[in-house]
Structures are given as structure tokens and as C-alpha cells.
Protein backbone atom coordinates (compact mmCIF):
# COMPACT_ATOMS: atom_id res chain seq x y z
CA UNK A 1 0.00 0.00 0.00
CA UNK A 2 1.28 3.16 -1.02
CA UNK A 3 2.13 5.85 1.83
CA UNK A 4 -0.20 8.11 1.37
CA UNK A 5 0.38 12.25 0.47
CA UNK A 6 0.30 13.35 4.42
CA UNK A 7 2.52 10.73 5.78
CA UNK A 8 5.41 11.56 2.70
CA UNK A 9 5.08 15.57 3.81
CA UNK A 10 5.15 14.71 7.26
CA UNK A 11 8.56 12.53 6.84
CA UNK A 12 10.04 15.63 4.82
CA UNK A 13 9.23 18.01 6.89
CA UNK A 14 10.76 15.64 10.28
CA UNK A 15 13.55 15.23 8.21
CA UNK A 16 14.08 19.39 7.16
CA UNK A 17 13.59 19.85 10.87
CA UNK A 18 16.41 17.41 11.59
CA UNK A 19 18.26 19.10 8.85
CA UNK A 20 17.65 22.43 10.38
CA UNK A 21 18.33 20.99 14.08
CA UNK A 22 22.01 19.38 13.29
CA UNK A 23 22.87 22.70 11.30
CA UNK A 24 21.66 24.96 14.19
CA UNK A 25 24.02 22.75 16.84
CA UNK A 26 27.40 22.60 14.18
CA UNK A 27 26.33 26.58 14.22
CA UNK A 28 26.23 26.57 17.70
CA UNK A 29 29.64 24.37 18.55
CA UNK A 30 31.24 26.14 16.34
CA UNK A 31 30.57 29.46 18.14
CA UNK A 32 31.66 27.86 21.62
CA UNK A 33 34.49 26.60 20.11
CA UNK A 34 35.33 30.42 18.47
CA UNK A 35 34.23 32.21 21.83
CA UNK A 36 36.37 29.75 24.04
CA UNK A 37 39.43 29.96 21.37
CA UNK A 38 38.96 34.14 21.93
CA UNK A 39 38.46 34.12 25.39
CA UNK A 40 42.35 32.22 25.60
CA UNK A 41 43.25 34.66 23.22
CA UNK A 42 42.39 37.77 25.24
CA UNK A 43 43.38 35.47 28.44
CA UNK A 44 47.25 35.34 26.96
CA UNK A 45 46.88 38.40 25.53
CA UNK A 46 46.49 40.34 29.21
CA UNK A 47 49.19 38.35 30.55
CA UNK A 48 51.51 39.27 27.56
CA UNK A 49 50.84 42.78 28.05
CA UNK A 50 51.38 42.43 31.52
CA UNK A 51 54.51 40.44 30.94
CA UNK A 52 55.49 42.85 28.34
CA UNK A 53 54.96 46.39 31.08
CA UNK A 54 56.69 44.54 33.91
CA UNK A 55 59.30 43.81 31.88
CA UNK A 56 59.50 47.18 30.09
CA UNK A 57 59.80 48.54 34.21
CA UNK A 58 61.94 46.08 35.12
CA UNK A 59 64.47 46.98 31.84
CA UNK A 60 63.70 50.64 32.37
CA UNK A 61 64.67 51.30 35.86
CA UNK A 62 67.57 48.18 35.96
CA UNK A 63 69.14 48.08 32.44
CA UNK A 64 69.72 49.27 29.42
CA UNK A 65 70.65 53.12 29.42
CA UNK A 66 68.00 53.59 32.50
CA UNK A 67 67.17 54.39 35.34
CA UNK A 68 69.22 53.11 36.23
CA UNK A 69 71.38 49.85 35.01
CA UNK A 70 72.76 47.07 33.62
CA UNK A 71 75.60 46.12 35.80
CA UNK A 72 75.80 43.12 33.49
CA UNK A 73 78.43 40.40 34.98
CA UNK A 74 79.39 36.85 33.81
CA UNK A 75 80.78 36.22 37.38
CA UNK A 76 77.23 36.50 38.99
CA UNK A 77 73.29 36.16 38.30
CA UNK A 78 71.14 38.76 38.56
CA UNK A 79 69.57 37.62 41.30
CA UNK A 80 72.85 36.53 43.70
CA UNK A 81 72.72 36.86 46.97
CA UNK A 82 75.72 38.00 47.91
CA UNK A 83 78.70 39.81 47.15
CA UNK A 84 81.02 38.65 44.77
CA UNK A 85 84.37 39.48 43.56
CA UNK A 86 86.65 41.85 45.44
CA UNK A 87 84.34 43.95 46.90
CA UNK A 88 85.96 47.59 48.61
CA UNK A 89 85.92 47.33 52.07
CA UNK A 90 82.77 49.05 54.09
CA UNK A 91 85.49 50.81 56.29
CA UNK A 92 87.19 53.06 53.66
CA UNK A 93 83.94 55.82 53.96
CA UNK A 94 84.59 56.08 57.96
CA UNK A 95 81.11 56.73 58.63
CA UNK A 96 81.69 60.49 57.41
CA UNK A 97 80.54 62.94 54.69
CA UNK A 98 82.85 63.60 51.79
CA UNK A 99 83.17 66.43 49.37
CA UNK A 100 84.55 67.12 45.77
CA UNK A 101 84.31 67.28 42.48
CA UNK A 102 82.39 66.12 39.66
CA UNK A 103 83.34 66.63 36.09
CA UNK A 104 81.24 65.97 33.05
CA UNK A 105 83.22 67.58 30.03
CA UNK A 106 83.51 71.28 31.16
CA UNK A 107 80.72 71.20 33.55
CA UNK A 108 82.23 71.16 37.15
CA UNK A 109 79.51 69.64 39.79
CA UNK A 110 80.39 70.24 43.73
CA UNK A 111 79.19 66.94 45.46
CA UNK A 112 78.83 65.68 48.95
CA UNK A 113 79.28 61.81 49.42
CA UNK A 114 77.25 60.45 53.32
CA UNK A 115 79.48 58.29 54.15
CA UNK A 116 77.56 57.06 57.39
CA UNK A 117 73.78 56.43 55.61
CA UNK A 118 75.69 54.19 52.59
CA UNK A 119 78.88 53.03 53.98
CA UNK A 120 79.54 50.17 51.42
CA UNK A 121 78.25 51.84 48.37
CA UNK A 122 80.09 55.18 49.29
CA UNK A 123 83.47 53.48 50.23
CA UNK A 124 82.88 51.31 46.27
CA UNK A 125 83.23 54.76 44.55
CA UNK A 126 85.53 56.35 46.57
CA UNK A 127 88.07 53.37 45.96
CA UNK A 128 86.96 53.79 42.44
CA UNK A 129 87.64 57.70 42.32
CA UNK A 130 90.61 56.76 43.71
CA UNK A 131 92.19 54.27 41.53
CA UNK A 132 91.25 56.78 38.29
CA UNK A 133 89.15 54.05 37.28
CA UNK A 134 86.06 57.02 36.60
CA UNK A 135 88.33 58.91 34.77
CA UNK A 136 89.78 56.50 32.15
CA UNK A 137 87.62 52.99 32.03
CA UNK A 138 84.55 54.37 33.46
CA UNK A 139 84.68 57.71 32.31
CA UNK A 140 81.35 57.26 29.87
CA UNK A 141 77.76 58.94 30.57
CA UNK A 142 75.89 56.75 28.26
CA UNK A 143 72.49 57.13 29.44
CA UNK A 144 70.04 60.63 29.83
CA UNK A 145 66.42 60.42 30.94
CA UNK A 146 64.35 63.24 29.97
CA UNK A 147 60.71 62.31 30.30
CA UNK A 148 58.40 63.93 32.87
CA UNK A 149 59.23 61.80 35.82
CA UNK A 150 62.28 60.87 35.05
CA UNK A 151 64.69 63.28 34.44
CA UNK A 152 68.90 61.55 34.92
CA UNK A 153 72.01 61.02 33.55
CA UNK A 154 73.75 57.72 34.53
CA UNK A 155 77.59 56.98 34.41
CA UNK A 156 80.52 54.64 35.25
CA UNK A 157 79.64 51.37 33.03
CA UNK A 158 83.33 49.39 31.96
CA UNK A 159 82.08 49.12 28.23
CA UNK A 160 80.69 52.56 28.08
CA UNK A 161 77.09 51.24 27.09
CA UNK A 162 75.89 50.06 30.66
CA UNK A 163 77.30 46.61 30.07
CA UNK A 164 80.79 45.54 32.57
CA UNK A 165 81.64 45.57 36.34
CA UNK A 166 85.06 46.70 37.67
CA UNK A 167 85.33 43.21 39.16
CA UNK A 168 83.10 43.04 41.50
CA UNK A 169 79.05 43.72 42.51
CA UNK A 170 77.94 44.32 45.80
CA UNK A 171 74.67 44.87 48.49
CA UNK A 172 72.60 44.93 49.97
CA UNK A 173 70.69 48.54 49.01
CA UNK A 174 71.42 51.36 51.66
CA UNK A 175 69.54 54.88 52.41
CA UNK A 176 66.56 53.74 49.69
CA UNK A 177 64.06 56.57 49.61
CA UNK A 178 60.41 55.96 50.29
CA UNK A 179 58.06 55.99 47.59
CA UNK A 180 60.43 55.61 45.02
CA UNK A 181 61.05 59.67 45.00
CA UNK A 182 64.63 60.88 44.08
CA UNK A 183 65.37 64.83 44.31
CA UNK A 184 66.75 67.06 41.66
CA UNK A 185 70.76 66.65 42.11
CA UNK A 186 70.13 62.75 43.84
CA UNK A 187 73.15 60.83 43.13
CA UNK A 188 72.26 56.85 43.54
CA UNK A 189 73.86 53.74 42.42
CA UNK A 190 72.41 52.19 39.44
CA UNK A 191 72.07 48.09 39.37
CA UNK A 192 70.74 45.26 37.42
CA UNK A 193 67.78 43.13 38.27
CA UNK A 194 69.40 41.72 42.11
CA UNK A 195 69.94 43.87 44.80
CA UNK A 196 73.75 42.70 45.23
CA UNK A 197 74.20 44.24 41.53
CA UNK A 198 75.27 47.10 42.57
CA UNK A 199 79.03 47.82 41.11
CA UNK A 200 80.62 51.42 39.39
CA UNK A 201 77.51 52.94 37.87
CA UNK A 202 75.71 55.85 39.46
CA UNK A 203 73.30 58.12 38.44
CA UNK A 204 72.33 62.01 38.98
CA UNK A 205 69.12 63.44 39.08
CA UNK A 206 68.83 66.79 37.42
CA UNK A 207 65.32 67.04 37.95
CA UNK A 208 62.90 65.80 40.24
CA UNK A 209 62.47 62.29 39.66
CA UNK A 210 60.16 59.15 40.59
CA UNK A 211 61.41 55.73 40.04
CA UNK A 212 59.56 52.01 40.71
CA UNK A 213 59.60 51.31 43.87
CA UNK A 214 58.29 47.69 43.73
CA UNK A 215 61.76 46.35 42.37
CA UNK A 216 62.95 47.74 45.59
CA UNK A 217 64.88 51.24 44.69
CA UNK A 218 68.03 52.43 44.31
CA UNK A 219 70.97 53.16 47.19
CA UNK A 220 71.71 56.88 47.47
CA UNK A 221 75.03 58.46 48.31
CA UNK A 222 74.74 61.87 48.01
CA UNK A 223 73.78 64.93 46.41
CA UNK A 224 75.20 67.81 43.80
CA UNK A 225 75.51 70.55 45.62
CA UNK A 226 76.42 73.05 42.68
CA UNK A 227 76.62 73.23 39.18
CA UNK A 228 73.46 71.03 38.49
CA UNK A 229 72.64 74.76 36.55
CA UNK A 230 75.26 74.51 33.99
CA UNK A 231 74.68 70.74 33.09
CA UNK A 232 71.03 71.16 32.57
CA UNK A 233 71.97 74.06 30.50
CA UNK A 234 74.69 72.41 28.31
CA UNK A 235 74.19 68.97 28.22
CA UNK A 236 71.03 67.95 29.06
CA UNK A 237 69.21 70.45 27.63
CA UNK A 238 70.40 69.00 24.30
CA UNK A 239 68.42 65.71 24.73
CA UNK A 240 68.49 62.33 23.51
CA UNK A 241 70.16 61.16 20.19
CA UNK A 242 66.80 60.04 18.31
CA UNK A 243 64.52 62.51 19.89
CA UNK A 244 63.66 59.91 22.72
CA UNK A 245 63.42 60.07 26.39
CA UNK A 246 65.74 57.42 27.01
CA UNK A 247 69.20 56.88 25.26
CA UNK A 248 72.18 58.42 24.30
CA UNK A 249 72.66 61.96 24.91
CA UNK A 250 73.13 63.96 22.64
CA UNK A 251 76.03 65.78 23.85
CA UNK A 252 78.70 62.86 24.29
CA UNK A 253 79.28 63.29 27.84
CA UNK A 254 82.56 61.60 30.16
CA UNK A 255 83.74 62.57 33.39
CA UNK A 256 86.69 64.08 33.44
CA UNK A 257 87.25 64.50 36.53
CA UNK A 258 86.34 62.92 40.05
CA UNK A 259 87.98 64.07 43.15
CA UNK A 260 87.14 63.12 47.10
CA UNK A 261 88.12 64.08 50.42
């Protein structure tokens, strides 16, 4: 017996709705399947970027020309523990304040040195200043800061480019400001990632200045106490070599001279 006209448009119609059904679920999947794809997407991509801006601080405030430093050494990890290498005894500052000279091409900065708030760090450069080593190895300014909140120049590195150690690194950090806030004519010892890599490079502040204070700041020494004028005025004034904020300045800049008493 033939099936009659009702029961064919009835199957047709069960299976177009089938047909419909299955196409609306591989519609369906396949939109899960995109949204839970995107959502890792946008999951990885936050962490990148995160990644990426600690990072960028981390590189910005410890390395490269920055605030402050690679103190790159093949003798130690960034994150050591301890001193290594022949590290200036704490003893050579005498808990006292010293004064002198600074000398960045023409530009003659007065400085004092506290001797009794960063004994170790203090007593490093002085035995530094003292062996020449600023004036002929270290003698390069390779790095000038001139954004808004960050305004520096940072010297001393062996290689010239922020790279090098003078044979030793040392910590830990001494007479760290709070809240990360370093004064026009601040001089502070730059460092890589660890606190024990602190070695020959220092910075000065010409301007106020506000650094990260999460990777746990930077060990001050002392302060210009004339002439900060003049360098703004004839070196950094001149800015970056690229038009940056970070970098080379402009002005080639050495010390020339580095005396202590």
C-alpha cells in the first residue's frame, strides 16, 4: 500500500527539521568553540601585556641606558645573593661625609658623598675615584632620561654602554628613599635586576624624579651641591640622540674629573 500524500510531507518536513536541528548545533559548537578559542586569546593576551609592562619597568629602571642599570656580569646572576668578587671594604667611607668634584666635560659639579647612611656603596666609589678608574675605564655617561618623571644622567659602566663591572658587585641597598622619590641633584647607584648588583655605575638626578619602587629602589650616596645649573643648560638640555626620552645623549658626555676628600 502506497504511503499516502500526508505521511510523505510529514517525513520531509521531520527530516528538514532534523536538517535544520544538526545545522543549528554545528552553528552553535562552532561558536563555543570560536568564543572559548577568543576568550584564551584575550586570556594570553592580558598576561603578555602584563609580561610585556613589567618587563618594560623592570628593563627601564635596571638596564639598558636607565634608570638606572645594567651592571651586566658573567661572574654573577642577577639575582645573587651575595657579594662577589673583590668587593671595597665598608670601612674606607669612615662613617663620614665627603666632598669634591664632579666633572662631566667642562661642567664642574660640587658633590657631597654620606658616608655614614651608605657606607659600602660610598666606600665602592671612593676606591673607584681613587684608583682613576672614573676617569679612564669608566669615564662614559651613556644614558640621559628626559621624560616627565624621570629626568637623569647615569655613568661609570666598563664598556661605556651600561654593560661591565670593575670586578666586583655588591649589596645589599642602603639609604633607599620611600616611595620611590629621588630629588633634583640625587646621586644613587644604578644596578641590574638583584639587589647585590650594585658595582661602578651611578646616576644624577637633574630634575625631580620618581622611580619604581616595587623592584625595591636604588641606594643613594649623596647629592650635587652646585653646578646642576650649567649641566642642565649644556648637556642635558640637548636631549636624547633620536629625539627619545631614554638613550644616548646627545652631547657625548665623560667625566673628566672625580675628586674626594
Amino acid at each position: 500500500m502506497a504511503p499516502s500524500k500526508n505521511a510523505e510531507r510529514d517525513a520531509r518536513e521531520a527530516r528538514d527539521r532534523l536538517r535544520r536541528y544538526n545545522a543549528r548545533q554545528t552553528v552553535h559548537a562552532h561558536q563555543v568553540k570560536r568564543r572559548r578559542r577568543d576568550n584564551i586569546l584575550a586570556i594570553v593576551g592580558v598576561v603578555v601585556v602584563a609580561a610585556l609592562a613589567t618587563v618594560t619597568q623592570v628593563f627601564y629602571f635596571t638596564a639598558g641606558p636607565g634608570a638606572p642599570t645594567p651592571s651586566a656580569s658573567a661572574s654573577a646572576s642577577p639575582a645573587a645573593r651575595q657579594n662577589t668578587g673583590t668587593v671595597p671594604s665598608k670601612s674606607i667611607a669612615q662613617g663620614r661625609t665627603w666632598t669634591g668634584d664632579l666633572t662631566l666635560n667642562d661642567v664642574k659639579l660640587g658633590i657631597s658623598l654620606d658616608g655614614a647612611k651608605a657606607p659600602q656603596a660610598v666606600s665602592a666609589v671612593i676606591s673607584l675615584a681613587q684608583s682613576n678608574f672614573y676617569t679612564t675605564t669608566g669615564s662614559v655617561c651613556h644614558r640621559l632620561t628626559t621624560s616627565s618623571t624621570a629626568k637623569l644622567i647615569q655613568c661609570g659602566s666598563v664598556n661605556g654602554d651600561g654593560t661591565g663591572d670593575p670586578g666586583f658587585q655588591f649589596g645589599p641597598l642602603e639609604n633607599v628613599p620611600t616611595g620611590g622619590i629621588y630629588p633634583a641633584g640625587t646621586i644613587a647607584m644604578a644596578r641590574g635586576t638583584g639587589i647585590y648588583s650594585q658595582s661602578s655605575q651611578f646616576f644624577i638626578t637633574y630634575g625631580d624624579t620618581t622611580l619604581d619602587a616595587s623592584t625595591g629602589g636604588y641606594t643613594v650616596i649623596g647629592t650635587v651641591t652646585s653646578g646642576l645649573d650649567a649641566f642642565i643648560s649644556s648637556i642635558a638640555s640637548a636631549g636624547v640622540t633620536g629625539g627619545g626620552a631614554d638613550g644616548t645623549p646627545v652631547v657625548p658626555t665623560k667625566i673628566t674629573q672625580l675628586t674626594v676628600q
